[in-house]
N, C-alpha and C. Protein backbone atom coordinates (compact mmCIF):
# COMPACT_ATOMS: atom_id res chain seq x y z
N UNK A 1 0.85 -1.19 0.00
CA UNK A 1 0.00 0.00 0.00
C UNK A 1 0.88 1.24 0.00
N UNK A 2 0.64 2.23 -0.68
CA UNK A 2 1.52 3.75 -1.18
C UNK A 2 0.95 4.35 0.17
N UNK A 3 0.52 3.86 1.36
CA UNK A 3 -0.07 4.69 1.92
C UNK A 3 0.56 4.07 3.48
N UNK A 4 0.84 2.81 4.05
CA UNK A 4 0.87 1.85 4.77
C UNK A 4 2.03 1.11 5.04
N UNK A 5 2.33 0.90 3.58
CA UNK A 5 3.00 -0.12 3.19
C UNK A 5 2.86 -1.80 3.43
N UNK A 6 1.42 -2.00 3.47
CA UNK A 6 0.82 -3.10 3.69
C UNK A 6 0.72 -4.11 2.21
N UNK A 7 1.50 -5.23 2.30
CA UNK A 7 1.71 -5.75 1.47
C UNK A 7 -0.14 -6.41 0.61
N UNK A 8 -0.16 -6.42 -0.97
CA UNK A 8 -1.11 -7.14 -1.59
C UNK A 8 -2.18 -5.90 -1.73
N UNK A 9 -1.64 -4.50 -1.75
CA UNK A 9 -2.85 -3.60 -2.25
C UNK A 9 -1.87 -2.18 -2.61
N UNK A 10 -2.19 -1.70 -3.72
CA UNK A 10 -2.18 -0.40 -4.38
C UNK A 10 -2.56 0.83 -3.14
N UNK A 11 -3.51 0.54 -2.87
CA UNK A 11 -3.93 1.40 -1.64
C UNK A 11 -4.88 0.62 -1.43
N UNK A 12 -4.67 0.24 0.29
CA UNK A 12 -5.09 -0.71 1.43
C UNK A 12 -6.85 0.08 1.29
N UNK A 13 -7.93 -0.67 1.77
CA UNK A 13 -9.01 -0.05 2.04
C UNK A 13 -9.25 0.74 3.43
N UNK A 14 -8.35 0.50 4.37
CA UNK A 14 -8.08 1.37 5.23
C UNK A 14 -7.66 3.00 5.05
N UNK A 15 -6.16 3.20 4.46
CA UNK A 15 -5.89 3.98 3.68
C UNK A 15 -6.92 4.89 2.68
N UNK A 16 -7.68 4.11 2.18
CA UNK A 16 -8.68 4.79 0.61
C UNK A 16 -9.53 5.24 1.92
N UNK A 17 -10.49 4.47 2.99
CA UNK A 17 -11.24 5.27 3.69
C UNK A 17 -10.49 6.68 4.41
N UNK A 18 -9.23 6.86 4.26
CA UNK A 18 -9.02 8.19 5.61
C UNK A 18 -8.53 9.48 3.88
N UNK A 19 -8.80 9.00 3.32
CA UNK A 19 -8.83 10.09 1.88
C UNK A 19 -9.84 11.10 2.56
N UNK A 20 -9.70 12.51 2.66
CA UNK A 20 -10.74 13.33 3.09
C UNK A 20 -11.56 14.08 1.65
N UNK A 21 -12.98 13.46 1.99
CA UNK A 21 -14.07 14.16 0.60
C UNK A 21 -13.89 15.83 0.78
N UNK A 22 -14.09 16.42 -0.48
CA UNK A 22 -14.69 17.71 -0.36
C UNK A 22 -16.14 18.39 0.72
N UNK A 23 -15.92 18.89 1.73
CA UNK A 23 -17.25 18.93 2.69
C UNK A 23 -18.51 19.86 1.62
N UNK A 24 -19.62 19.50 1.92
CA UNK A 24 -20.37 20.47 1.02
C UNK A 24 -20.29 21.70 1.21
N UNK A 25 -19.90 22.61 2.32
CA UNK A 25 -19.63 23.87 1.98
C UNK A 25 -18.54 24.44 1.28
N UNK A 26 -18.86 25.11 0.06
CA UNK A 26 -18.12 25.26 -0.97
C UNK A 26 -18.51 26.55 -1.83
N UNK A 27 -17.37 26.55 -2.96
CA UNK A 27 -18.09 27.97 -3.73
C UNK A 27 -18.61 27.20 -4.69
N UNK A 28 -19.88 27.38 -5.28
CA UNK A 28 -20.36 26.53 -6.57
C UNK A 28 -20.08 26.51 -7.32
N UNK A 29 -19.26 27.77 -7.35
CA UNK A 29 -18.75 28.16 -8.98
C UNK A 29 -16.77 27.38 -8.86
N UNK A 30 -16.12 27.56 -8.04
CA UNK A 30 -14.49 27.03 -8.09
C UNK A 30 -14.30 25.85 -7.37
N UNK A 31 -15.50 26.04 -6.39
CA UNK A 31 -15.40 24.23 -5.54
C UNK A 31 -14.80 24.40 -4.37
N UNK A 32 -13.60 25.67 -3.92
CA UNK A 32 -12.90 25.80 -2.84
C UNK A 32 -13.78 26.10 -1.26
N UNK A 33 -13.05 25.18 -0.22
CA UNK A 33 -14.26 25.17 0.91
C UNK A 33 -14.37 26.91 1.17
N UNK A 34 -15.52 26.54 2.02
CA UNK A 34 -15.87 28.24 2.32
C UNK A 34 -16.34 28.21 3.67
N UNK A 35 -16.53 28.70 4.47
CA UNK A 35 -17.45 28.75 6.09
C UNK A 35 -18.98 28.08 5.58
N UNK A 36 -19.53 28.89 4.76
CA UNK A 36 -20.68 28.16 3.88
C UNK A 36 -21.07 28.33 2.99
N UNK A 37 -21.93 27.24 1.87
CA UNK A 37 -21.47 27.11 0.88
C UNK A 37 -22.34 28.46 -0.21
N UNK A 38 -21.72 28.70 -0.91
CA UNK A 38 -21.77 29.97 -1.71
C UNK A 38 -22.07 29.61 -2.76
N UNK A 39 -22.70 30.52 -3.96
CA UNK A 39 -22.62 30.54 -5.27
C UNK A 39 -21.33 30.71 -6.01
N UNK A 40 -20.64 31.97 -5.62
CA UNK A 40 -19.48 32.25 -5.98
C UNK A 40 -18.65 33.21 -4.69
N UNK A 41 -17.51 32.76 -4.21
CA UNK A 41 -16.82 32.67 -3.21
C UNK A 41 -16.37 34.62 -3.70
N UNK A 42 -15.55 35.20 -2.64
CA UNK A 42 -14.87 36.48 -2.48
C UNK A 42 -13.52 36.03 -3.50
N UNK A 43 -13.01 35.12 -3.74
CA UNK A 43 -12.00 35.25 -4.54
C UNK A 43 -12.09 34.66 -6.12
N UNK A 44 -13.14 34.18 -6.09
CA UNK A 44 -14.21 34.09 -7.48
C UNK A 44 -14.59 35.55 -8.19
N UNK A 45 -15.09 36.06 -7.35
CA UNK A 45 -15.39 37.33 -7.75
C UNK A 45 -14.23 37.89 -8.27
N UNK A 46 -12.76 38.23 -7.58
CA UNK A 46 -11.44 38.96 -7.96
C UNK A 46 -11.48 38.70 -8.54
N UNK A 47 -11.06 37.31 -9.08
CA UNK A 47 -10.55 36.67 -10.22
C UNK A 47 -10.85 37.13 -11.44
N UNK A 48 -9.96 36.87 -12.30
CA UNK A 48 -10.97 37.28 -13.67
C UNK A 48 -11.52 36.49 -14.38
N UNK A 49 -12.24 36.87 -15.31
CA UNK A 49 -13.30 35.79 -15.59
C UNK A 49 -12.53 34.20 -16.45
N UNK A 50 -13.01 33.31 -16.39
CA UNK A 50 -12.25 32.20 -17.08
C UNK A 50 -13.30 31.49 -18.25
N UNK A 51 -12.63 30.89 -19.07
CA UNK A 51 -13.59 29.86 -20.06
C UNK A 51 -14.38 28.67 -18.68
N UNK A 52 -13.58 28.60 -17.44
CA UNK A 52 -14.26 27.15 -16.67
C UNK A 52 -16.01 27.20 -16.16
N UNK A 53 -16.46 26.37 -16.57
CA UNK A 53 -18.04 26.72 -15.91
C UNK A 53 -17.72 25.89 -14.65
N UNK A 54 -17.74 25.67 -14.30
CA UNK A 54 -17.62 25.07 -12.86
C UNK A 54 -16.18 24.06 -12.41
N UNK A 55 -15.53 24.16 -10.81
CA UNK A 55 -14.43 22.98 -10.83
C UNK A 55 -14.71 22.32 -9.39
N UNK A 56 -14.31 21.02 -9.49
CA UNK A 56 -14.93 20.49 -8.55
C UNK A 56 -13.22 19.77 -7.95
N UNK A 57 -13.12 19.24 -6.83
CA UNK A 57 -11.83 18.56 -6.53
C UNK A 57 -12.74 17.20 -6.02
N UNK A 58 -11.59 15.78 -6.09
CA UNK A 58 -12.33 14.39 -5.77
C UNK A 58 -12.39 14.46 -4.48
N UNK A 59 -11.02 15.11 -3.92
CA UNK A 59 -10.59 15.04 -2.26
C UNK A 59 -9.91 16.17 -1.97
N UNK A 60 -9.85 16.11 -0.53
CA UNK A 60 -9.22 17.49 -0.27
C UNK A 60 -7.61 17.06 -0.25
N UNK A 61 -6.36 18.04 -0.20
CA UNK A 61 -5.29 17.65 -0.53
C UNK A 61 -4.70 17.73 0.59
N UNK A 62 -4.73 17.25 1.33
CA UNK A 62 -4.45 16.50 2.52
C UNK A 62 -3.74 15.03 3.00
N UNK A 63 -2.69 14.65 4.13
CA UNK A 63 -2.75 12.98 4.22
C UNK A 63 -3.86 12.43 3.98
N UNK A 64 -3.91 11.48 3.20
CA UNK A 64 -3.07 10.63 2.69
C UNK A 64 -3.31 10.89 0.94
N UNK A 65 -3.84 11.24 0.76
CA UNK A 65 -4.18 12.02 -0.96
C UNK A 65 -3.31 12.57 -1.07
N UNK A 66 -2.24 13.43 -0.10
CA UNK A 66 -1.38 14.43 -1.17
C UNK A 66 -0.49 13.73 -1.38
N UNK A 67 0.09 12.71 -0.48
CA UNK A 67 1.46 11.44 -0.79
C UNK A 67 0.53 10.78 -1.96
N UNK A 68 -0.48 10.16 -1.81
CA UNK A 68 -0.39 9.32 -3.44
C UNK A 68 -0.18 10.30 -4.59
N UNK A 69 -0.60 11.62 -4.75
CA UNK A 69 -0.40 12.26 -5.98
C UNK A 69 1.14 12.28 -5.99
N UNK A 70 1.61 12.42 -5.32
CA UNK A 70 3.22 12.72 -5.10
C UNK A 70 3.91 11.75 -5.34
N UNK A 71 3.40 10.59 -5.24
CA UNK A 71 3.91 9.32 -5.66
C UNK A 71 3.91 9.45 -7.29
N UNK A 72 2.77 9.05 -7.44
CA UNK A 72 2.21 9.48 -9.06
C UNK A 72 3.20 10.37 -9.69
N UNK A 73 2.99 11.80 -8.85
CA UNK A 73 3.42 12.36 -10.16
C UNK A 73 4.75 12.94 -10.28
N UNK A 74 5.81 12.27 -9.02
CA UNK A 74 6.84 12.66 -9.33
C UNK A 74 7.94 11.50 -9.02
N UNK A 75 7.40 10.36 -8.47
CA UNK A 75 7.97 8.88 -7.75
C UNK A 75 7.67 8.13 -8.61
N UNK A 76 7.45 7.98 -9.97
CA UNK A 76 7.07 6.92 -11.24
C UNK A 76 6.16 5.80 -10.14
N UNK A 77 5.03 6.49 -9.86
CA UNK A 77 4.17 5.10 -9.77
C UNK A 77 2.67 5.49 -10.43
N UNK A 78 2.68 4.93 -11.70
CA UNK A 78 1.38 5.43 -12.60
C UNK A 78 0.49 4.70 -12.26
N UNK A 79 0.97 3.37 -11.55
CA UNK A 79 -0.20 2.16 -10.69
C UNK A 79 -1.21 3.13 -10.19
N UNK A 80 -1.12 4.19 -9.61
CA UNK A 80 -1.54 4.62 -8.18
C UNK A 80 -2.92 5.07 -9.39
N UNK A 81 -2.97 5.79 -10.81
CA UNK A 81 -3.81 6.30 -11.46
C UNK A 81 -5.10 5.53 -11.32
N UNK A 82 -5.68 4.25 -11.21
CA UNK A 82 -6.78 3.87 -11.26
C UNK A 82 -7.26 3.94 -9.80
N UNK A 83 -6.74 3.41 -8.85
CA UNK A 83 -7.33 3.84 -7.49
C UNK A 83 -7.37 5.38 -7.71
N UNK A 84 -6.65 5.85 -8.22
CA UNK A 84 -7.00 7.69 -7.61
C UNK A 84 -8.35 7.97 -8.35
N UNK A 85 -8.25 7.93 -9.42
CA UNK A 85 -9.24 7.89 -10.47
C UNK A 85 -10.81 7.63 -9.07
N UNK A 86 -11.06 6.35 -8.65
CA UNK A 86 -11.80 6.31 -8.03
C UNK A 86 -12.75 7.40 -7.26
N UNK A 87 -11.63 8.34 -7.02
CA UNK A 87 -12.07 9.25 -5.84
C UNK A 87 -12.91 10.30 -6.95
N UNK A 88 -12.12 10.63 -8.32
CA UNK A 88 -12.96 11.34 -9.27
C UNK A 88 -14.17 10.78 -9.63
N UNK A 89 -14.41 9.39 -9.79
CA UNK A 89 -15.55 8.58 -10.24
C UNK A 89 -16.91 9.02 -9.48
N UNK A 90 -16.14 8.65 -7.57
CA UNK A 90 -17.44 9.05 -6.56
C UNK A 90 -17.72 10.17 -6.71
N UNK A 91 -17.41 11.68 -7.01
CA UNK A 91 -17.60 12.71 -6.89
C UNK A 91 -18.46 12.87 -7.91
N UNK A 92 -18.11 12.45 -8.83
CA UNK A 92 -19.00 12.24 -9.87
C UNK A 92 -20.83 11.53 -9.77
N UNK A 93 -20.32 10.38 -9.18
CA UNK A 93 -21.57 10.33 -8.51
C UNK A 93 -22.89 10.74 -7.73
N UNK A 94 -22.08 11.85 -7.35
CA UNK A 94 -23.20 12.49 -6.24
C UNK A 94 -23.76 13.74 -6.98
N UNK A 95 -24.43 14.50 -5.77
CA UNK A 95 -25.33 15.37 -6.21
C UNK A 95 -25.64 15.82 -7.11
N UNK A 96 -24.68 17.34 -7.28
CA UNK A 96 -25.32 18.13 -8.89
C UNK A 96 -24.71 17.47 -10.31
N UNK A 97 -23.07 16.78 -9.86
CA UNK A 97 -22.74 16.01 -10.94
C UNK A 97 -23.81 15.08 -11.59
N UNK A 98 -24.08 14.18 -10.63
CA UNK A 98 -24.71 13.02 -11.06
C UNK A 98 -25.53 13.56 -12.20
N UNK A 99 -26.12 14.43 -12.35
CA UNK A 99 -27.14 14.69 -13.38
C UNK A 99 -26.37 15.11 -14.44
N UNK A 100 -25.06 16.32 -14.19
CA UNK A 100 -24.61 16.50 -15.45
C UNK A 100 -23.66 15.47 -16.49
N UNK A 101 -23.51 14.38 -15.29
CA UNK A 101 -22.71 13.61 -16.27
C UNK A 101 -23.34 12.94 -17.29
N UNK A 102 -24.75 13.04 -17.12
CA UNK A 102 -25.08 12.68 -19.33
C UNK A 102 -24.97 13.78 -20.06
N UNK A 103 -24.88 15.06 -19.44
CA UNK A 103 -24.43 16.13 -20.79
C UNK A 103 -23.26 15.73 -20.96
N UNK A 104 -22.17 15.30 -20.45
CA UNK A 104 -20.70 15.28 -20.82
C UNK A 104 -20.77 14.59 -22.42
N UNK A 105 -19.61 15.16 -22.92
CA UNK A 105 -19.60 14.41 -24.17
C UNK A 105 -18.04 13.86 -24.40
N UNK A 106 -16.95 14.71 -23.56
CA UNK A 106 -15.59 13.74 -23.30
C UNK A 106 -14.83 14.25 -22.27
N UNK A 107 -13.73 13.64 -21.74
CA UNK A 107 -13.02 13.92 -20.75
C UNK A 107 -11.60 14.47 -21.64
N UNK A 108 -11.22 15.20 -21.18
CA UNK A 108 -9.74 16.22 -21.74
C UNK A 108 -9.06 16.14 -21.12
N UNK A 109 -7.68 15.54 -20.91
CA UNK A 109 -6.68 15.96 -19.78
C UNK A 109 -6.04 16.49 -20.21
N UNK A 110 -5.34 17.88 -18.65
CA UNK A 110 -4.25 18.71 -19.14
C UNK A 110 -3.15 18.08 -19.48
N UNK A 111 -2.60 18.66 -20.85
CA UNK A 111 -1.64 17.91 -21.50
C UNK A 111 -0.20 18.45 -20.78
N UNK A 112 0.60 17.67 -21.00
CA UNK A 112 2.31 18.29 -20.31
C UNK A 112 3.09 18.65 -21.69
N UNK A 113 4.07 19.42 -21.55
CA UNK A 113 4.79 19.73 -22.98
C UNK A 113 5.95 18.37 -22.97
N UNK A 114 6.17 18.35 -24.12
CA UNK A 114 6.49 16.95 -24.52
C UNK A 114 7.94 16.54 -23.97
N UNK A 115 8.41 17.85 -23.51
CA UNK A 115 9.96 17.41 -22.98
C UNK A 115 9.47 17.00 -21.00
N UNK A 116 8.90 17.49 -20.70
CA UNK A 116 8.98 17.50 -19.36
C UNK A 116 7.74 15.20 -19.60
N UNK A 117 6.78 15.32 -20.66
CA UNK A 117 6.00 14.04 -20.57
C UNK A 117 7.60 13.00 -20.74
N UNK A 118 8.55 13.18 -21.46
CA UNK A 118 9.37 12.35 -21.79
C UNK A 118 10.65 12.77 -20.81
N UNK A 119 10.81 13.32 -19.86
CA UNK A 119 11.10 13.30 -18.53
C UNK A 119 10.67 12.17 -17.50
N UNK A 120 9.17 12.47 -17.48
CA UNK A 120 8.30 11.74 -16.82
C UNK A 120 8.05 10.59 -17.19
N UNK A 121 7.95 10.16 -18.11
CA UNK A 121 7.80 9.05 -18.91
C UNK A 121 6.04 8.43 -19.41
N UNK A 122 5.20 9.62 -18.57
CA UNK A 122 3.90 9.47 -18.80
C UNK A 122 3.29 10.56 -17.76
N UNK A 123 2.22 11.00 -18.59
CA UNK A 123 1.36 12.19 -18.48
C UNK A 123 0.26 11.60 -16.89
N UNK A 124 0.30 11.79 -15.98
CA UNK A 124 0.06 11.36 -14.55
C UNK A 124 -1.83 12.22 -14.85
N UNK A 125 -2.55 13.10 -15.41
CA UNK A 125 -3.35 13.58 -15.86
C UNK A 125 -4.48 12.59 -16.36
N UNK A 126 -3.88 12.45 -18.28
CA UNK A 126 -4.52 11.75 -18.55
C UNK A 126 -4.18 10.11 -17.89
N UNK A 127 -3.33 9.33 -16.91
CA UNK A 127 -3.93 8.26 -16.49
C UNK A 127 -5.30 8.22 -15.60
N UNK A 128 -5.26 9.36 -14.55
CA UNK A 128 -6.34 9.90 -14.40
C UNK A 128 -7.55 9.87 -15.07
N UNK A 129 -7.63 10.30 -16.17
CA UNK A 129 -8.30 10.57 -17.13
C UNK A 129 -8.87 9.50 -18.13
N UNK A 130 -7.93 8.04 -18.16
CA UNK A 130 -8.35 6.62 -18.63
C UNK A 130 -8.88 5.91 -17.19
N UNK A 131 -8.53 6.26 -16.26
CA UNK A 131 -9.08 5.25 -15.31
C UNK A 131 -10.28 5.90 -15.25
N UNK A 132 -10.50 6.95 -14.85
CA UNK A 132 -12.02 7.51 -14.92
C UNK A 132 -12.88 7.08 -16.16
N UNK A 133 -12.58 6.93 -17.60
CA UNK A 133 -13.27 6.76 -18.11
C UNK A 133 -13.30 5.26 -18.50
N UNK A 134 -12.63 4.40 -17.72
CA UNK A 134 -13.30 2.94 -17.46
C UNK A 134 -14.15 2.91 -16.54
N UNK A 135 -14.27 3.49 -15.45
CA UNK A 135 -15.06 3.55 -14.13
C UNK A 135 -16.36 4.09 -14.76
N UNK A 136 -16.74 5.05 -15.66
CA UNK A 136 -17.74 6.26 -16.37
C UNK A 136 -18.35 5.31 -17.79
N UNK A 137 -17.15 5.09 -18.42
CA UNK A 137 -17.84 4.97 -19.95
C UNK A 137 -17.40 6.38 -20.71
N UNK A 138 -17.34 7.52 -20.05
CA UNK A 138 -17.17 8.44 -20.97
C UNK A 138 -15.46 8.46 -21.64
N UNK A 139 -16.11 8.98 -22.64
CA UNK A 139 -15.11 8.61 -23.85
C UNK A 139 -13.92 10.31 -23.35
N UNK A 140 -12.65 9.66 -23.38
CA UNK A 140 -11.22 10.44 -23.32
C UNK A 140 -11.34 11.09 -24.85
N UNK A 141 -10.95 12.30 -24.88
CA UNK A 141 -10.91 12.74 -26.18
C UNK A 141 -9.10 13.60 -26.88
N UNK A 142 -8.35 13.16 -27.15
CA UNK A 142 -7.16 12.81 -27.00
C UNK A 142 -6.65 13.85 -28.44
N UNK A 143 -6.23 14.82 -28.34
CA UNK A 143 -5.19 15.79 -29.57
C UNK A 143 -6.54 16.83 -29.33
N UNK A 144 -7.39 17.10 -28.49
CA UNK A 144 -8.45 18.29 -28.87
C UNK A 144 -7.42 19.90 -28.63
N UNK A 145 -6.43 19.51 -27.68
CA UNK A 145 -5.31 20.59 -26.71
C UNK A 145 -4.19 20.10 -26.69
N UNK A 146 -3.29 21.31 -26.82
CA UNK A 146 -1.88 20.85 -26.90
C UNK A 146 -0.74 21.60 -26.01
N UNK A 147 0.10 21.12 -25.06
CA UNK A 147 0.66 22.55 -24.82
C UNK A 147 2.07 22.68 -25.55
N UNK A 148 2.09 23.48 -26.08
CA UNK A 148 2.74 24.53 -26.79
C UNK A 148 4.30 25.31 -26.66
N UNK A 149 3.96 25.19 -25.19
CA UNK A 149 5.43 26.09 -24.15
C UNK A 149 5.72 25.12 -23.27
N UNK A 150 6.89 25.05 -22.71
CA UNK A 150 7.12 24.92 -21.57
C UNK A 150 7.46 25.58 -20.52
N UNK A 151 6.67 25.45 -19.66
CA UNK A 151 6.63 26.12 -18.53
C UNK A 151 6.87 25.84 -17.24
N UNK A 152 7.79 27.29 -16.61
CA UNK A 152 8.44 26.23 -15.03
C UNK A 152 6.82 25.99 -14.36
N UNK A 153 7.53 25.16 -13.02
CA UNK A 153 6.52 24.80 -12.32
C UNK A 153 5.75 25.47 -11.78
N UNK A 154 4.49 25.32 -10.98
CA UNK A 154 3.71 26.52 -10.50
C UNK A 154 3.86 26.74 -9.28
N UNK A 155 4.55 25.60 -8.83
CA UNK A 155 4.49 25.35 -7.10
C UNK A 155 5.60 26.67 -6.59
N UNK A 156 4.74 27.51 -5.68
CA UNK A 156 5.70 28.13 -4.67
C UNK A 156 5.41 29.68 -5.16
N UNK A 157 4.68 29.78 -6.75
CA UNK A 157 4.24 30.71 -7.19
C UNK A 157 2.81 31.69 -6.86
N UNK A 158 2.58 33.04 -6.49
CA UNK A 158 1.76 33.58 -6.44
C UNK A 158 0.29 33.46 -7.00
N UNK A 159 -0.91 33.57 -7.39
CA UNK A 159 -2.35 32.97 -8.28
C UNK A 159 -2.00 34.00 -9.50
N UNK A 160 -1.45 35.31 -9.70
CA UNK A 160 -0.68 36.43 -10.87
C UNK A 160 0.50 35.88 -11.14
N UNK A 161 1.42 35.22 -10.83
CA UNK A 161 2.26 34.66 -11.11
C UNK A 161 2.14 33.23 -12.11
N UNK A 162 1.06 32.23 -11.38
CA UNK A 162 0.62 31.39 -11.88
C UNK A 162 -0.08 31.61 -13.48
N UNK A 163 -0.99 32.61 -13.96
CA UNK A 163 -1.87 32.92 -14.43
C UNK A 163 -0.92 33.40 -15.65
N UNK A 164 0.17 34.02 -15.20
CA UNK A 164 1.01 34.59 -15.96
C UNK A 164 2.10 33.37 -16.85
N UNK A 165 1.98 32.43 -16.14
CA UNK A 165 3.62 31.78 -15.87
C UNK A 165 2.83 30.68 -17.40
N UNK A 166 1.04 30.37 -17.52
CA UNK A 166 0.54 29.09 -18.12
C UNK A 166 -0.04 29.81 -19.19
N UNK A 167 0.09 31.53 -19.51
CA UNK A 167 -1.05 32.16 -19.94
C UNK A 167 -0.09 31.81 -21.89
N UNK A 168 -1.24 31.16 -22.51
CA UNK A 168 -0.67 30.76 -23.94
C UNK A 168 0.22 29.81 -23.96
N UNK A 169 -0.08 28.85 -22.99
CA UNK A 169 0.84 27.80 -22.70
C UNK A 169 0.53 26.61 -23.72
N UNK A 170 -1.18 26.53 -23.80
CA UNK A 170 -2.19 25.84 -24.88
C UNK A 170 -2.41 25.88 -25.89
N UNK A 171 -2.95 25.28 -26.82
CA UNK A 171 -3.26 25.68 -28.21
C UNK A 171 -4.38 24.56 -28.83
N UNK A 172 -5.40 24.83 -29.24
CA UNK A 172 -6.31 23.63 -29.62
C UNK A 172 -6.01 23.38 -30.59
N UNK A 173 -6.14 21.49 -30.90
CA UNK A 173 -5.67 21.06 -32.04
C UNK A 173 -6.78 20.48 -32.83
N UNK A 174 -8.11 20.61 -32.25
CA UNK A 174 -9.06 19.85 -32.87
C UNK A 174 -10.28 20.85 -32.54
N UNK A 175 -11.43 20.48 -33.27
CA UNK A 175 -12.62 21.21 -33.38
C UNK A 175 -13.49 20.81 -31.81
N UNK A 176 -13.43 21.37 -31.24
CA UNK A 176 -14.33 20.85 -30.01
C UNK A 176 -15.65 21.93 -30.05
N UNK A 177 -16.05 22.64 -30.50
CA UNK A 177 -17.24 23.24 -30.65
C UNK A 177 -19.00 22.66 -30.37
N UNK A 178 -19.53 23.16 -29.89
CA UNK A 178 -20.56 22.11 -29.16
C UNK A 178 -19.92 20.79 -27.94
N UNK A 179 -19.08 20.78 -27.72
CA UNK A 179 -18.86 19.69 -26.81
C UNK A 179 -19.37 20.00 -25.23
N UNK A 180 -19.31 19.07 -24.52
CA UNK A 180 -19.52 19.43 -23.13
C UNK A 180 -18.35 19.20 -22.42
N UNK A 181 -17.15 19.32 -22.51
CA UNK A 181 -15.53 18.82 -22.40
C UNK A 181 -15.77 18.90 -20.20
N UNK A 182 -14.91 17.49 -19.73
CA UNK A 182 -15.34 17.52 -18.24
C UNK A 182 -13.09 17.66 -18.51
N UNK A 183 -12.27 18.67 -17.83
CA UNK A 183 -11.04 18.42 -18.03
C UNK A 183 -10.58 18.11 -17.00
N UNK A 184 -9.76 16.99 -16.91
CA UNK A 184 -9.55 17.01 -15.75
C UNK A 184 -7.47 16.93 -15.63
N UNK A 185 -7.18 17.45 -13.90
CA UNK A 185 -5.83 17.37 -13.61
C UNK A 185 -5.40 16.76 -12.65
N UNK A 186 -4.49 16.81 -11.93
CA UNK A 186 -4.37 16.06 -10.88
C UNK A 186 -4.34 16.87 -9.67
N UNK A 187 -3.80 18.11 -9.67
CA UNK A 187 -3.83 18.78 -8.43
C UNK A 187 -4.67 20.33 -8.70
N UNK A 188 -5.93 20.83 -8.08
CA UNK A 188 -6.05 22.49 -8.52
C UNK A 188 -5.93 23.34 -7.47
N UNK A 189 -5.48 24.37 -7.46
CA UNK A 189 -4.66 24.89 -6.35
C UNK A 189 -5.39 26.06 -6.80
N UNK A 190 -4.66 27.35 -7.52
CA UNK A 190 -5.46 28.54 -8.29
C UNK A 190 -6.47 28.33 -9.16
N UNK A 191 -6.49 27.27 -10.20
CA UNK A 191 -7.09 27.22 -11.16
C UNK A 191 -6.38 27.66 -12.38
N UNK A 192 -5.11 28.19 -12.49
CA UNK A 192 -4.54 28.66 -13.21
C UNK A 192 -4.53 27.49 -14.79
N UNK A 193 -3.45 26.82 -14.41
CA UNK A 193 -3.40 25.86 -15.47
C UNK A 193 -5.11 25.28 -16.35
N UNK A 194 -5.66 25.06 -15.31
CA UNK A 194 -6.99 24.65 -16.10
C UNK A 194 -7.78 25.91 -16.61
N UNK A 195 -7.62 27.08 -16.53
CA UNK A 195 -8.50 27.71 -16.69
C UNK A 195 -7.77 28.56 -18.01
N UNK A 196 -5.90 27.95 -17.78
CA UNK A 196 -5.57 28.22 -19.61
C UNK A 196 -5.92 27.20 -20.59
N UNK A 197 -6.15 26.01 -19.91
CA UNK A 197 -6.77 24.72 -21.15
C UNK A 197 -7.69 24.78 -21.42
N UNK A 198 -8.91 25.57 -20.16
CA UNK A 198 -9.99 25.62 -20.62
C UNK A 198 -10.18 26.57 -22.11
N UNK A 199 -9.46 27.93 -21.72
CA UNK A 199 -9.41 28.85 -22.81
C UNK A 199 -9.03 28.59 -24.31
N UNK A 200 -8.37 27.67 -23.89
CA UNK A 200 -7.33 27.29 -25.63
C UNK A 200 -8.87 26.30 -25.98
N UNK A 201 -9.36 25.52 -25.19
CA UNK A 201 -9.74 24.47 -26.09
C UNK A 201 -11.79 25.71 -26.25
């Protein structure tokens, strides 16, 4: 276990239960907790406006969720993608999702620029993004976005810094017009990065 180290599991079911859910107080519009839950939060409002209609997180980023992403996405263990995936699946499940997931029409993951994916040796996103859509059925939709630049990391950076650091980082490579695109990443912190994929695509 990535979590335990309990031999004969990916992540122990002990472990997967102490994953902490998103609590329902939230902003409706970015997903980030709030005292209670809001339409659109005080830093929704600053912000400037984005292509994202709504973002939701599976779990909060917390023990023991922030070591498996960390495993994932910087300790070569791409195993960890279908259990994580899980936690996107349930979220999906519930409340206001549950209904929108028959508008969806594909899942998008943020893409990495091709020197840092062949660094990595695989895009930690879209595995995300295939395990969910074995768990779903919904169809991955794969060259719609591309990124373009490479760009340093975001970690340690300001939400103007961030915004700045991803801004034309994207570029769409395919017609997505009419789609209902669900994109997903592995970690959202500002919203920065997704809210330049959202724009490109």
């Amino acid at each position: 276990c990535a979590g335990c180290g309990r031999a004969g599991y990916v992540i122990c079911p002990q472990c997967a239960q102490m994953v902490e859910p998103v609590p329902p107080n939230i902003c409706e519009r970015c997903g980030r907790v709030q005292p209670l839950r809001v339409p659109c939060c005080a830093a929704c409002w600053a912000a400037p406006p984005t292509a994202l209609d709504q973002v939701r997180a599976a779990g909060l980023y917390v023990e023991p969720l922030r070591r498996f992403i960390h495993l994932l996405k910087y300790e070569g263990r791409p195993d960890l993608a279908p259990a994580l995936a899980r936690y996107l699946a349930i979220a999906l499940s519930g409340g206001e999702w549950r209904q929108r997931v028959g508008q969806l029409d594909a899942l998008v993951h943020v893409p990495l620029h091709a020197e840092r994916q062949q660094q990595r040796g695989y895009n930690q996103a879209a595995l995300l993004a295939y395990g969910l859509c074995t768990r779903t059925g919904l169809p991955v939709r794969l060259h719609l976005v591309e990124r373009v630049h490479f760009t340093r990391a975001q970690v340690g950076l300001s939400a103007a810094e961030r915004r700045a650091n991803v801004q034309d980082a994207f570029a769409p490579r395919g017609d997505c017009t009419g789609l209902h695109i669900l994109l997903i990443d592995d970690v959202y912190t500002t919203g920065a990065t997704l809210a330049a994929c959202a724009q490109a695509l």
